[in-house]
N, C-alpha and C. Protein backbone atom coordinates (compact mmCIF):
# COMPACT_ATOMS: atom_id res chain seq x y z
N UNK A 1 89.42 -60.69 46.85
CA UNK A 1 88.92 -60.07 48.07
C UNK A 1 87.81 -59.08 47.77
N UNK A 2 87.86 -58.78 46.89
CA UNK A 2 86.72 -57.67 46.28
C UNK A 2 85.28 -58.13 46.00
N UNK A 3 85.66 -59.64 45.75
CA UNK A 3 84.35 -60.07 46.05
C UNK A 3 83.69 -60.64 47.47
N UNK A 4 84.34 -60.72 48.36
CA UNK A 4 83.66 -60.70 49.48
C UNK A 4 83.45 -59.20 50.49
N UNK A 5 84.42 -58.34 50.04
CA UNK A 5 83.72 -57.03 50.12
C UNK A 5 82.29 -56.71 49.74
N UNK A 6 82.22 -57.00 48.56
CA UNK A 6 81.18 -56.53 47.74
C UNK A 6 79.72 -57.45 48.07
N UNK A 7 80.07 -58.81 48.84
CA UNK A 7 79.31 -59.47 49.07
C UNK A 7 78.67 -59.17 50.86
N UNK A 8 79.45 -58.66 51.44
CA UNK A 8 79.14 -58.15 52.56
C UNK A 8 78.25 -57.16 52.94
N UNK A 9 78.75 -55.94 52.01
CA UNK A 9 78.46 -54.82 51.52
C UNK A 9 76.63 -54.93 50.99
N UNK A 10 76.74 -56.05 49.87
CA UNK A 10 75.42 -56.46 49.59
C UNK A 10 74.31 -57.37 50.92
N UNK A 11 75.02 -58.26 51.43
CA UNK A 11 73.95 -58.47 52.44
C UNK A 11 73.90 -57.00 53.80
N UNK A 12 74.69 -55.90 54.04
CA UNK A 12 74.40 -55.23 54.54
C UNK A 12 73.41 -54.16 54.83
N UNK A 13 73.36 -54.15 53.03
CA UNK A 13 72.21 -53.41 52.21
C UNK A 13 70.95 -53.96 52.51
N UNK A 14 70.93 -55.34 51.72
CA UNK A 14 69.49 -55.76 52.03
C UNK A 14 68.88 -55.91 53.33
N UNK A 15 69.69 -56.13 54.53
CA UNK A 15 69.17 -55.86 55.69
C UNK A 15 68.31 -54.43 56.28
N UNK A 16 69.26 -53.76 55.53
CA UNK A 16 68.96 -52.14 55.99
C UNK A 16 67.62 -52.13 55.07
N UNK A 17 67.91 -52.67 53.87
CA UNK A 17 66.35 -52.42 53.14
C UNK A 17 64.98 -53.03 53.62
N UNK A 18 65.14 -54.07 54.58
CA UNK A 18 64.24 -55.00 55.16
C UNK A 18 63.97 -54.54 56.02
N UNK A 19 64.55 -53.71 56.98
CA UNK A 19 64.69 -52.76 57.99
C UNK A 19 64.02 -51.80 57.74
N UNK A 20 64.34 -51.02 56.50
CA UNK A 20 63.15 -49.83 56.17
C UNK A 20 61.87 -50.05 55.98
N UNK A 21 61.63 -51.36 55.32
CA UNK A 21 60.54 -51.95 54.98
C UNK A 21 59.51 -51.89 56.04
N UNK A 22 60.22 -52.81 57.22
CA UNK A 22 59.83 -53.51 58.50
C UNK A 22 59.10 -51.71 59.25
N UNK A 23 60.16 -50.90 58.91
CA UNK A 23 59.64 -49.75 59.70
C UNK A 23 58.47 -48.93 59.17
N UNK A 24 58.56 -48.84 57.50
CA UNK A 24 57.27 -48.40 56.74
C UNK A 24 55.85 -49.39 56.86
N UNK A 25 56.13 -50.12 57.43
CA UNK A 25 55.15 -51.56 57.73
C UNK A 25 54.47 -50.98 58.56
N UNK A 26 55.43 -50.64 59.83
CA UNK A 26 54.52 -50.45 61.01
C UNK A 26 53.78 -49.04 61.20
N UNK A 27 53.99 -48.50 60.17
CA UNK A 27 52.92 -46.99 60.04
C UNK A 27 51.94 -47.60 60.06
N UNK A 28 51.68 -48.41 58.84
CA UNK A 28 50.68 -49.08 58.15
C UNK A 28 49.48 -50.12 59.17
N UNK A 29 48.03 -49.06 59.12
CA UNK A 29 47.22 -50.34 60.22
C UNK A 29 47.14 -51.49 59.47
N UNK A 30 47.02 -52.38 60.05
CA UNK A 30 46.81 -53.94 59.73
C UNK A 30 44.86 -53.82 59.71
N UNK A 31 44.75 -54.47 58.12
CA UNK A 31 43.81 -54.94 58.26
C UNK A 31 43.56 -56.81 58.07
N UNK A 32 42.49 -57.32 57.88
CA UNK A 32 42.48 -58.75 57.22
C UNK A 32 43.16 -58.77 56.07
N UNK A 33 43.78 -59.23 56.14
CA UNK A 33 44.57 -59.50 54.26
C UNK A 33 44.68 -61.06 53.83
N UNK A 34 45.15 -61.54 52.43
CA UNK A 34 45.28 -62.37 52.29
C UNK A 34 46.42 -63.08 52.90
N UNK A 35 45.87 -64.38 53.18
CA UNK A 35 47.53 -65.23 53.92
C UNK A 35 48.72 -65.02 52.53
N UNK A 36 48.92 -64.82 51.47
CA UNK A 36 50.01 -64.39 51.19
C UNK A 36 50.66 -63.31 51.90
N UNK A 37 49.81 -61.76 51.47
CA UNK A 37 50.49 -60.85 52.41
C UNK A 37 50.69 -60.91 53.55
N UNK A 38 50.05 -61.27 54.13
CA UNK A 38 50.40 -61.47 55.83
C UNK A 38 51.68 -62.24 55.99
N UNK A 39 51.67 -63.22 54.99
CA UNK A 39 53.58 -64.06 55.44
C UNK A 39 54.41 -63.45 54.86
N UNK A 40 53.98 -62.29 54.23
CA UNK A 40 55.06 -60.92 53.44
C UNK A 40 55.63 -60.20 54.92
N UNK A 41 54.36 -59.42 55.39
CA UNK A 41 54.43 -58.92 56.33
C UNK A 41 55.01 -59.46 57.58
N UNK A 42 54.67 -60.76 57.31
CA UNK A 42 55.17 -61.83 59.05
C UNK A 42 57.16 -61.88 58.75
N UNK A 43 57.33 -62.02 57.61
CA UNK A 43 58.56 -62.20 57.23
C UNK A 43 59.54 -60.68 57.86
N UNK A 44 58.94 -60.02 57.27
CA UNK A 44 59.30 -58.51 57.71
C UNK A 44 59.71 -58.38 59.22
N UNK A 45 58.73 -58.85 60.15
CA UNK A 45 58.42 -58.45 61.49
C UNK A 45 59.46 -59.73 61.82
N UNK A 46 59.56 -60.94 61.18
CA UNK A 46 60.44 -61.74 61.92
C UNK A 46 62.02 -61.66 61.79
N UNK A 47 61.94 -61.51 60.86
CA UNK A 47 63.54 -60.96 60.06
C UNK A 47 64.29 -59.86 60.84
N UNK A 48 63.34 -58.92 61.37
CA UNK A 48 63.87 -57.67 62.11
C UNK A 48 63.70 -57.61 63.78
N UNK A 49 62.63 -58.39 64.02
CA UNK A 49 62.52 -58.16 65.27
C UNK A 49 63.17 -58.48 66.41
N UNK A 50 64.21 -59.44 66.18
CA UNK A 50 65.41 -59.77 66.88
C UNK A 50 66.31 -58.41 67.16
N UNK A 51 67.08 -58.06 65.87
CA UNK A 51 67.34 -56.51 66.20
C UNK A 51 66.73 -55.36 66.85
N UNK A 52 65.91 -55.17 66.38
CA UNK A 52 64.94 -54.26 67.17
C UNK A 52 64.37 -54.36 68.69
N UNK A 53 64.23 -55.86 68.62
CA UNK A 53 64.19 -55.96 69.82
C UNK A 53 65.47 -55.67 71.16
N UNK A 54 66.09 -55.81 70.42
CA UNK A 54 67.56 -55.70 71.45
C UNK A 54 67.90 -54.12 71.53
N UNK A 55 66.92 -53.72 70.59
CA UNK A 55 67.47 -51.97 70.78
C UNK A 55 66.69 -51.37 71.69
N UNK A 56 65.51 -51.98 71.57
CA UNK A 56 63.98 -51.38 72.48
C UNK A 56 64.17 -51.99 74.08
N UNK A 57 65.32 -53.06 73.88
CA UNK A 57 65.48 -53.09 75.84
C UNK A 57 66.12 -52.54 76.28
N UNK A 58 66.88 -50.96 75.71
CA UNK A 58 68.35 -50.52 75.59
C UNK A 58 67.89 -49.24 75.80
N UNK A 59 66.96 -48.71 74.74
CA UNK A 59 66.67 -47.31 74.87
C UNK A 59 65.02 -47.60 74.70
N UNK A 60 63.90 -47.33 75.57
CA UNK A 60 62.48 -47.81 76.21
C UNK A 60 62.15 -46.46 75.01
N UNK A 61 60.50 -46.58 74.71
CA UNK A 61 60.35 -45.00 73.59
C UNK A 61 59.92 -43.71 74.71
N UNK A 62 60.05 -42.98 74.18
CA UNK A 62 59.67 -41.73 74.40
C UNK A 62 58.51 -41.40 74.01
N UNK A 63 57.09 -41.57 75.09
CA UNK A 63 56.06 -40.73 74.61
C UNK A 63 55.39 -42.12 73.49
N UNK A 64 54.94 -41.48 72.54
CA UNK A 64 54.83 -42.49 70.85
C UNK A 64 55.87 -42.87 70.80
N UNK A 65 57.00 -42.04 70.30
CA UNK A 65 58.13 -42.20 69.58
C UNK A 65 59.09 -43.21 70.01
N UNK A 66 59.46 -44.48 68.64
CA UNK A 66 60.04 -45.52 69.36
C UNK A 66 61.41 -45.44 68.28
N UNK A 67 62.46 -44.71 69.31
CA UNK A 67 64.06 -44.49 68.79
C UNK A 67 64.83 -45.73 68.43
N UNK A 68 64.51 -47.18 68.60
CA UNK A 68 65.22 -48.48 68.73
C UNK A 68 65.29 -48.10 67.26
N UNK A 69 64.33 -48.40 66.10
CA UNK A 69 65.09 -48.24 64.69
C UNK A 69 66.52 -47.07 63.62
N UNK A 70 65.94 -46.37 64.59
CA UNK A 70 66.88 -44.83 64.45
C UNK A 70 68.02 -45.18 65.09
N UNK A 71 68.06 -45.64 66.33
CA UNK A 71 69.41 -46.48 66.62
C UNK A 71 69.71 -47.90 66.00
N UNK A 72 69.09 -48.43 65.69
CA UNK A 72 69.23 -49.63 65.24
C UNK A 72 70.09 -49.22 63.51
N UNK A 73 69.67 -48.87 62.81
CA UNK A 73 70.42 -48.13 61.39
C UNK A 73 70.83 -47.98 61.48
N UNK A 74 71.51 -46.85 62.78
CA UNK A 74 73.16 -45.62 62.99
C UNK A 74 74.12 -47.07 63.30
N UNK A 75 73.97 -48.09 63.93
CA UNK A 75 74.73 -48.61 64.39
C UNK A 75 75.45 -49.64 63.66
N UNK A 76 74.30 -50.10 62.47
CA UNK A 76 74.00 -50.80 61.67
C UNK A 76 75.09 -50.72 60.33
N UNK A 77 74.80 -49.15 60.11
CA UNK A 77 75.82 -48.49 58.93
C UNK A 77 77.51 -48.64 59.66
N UNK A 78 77.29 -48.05 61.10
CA UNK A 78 78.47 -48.30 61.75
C UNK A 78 79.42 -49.37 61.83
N UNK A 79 78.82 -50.25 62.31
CA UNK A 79 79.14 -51.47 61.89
C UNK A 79 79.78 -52.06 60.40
N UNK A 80 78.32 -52.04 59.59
CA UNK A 80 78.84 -52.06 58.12
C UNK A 80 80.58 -51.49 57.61
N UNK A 81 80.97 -50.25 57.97
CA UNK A 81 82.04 -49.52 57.64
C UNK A 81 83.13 -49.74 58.19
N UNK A 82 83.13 -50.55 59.66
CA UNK A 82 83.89 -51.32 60.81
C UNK A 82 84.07 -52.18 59.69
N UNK A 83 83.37 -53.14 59.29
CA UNK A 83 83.30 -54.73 58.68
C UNK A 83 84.22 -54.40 56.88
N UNK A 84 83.62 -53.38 56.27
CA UNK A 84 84.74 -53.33 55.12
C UNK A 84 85.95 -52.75 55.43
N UNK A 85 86.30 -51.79 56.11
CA UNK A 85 87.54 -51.53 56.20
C UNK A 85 88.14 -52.87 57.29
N UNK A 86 87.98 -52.87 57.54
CA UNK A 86 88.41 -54.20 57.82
C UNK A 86 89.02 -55.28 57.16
N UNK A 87 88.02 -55.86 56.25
CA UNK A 87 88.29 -56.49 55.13
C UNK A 87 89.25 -56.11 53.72
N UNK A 88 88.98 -54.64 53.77
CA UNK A 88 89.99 -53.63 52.78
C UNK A 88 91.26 -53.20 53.59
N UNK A 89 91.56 -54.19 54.71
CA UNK A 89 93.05 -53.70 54.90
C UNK A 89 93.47 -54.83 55.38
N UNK A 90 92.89 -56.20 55.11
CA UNK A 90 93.81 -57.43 55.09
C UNK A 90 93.90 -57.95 53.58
């Protein structure tokens, strides 16, 4: 069982890391780049934007400031800790 803990645990991570990514991305202006980076970048924006999107029809931004990722993480980790204890008590 410890290994599907640990395997959960690990795809939970890399989401959240794709997630940070996706969000340090969008500081970043877009210029022309090569079609490699751009399907770096397209990967990023597609991978996450399902989530994000479902957060941004939930809570609209404030001003600039767009709270869907800041909620999107809290809920994310939340979840995560729902999903192992879970698993660590069957």
């Amino acid at each position: 069982m410890d290994t599907a803990i640990s395997y959960v645990d690990a795809l939970f991570t890399v989401y959240v890391l794709v997630l940070l990514i996706r969000i340090l991305l969008s500081w970043v202006p877009f210029a022309p780049i090569r079609s490699f980076w751009r399907a770096v970048v397209q990967f990023f924006y597609d991978s996450t934007d399902w989530y994000l999107g479902f957060w941004r029809r939930i809570i609209p931004p404030v001003g600039p400031l767009d709270l869907s990722p800041i909620v999107g993480l809290i809920v994310l980790y939340i979840v995560r800790v729902l999903v192992i204890n879970l698993l660590q008590s069957s």
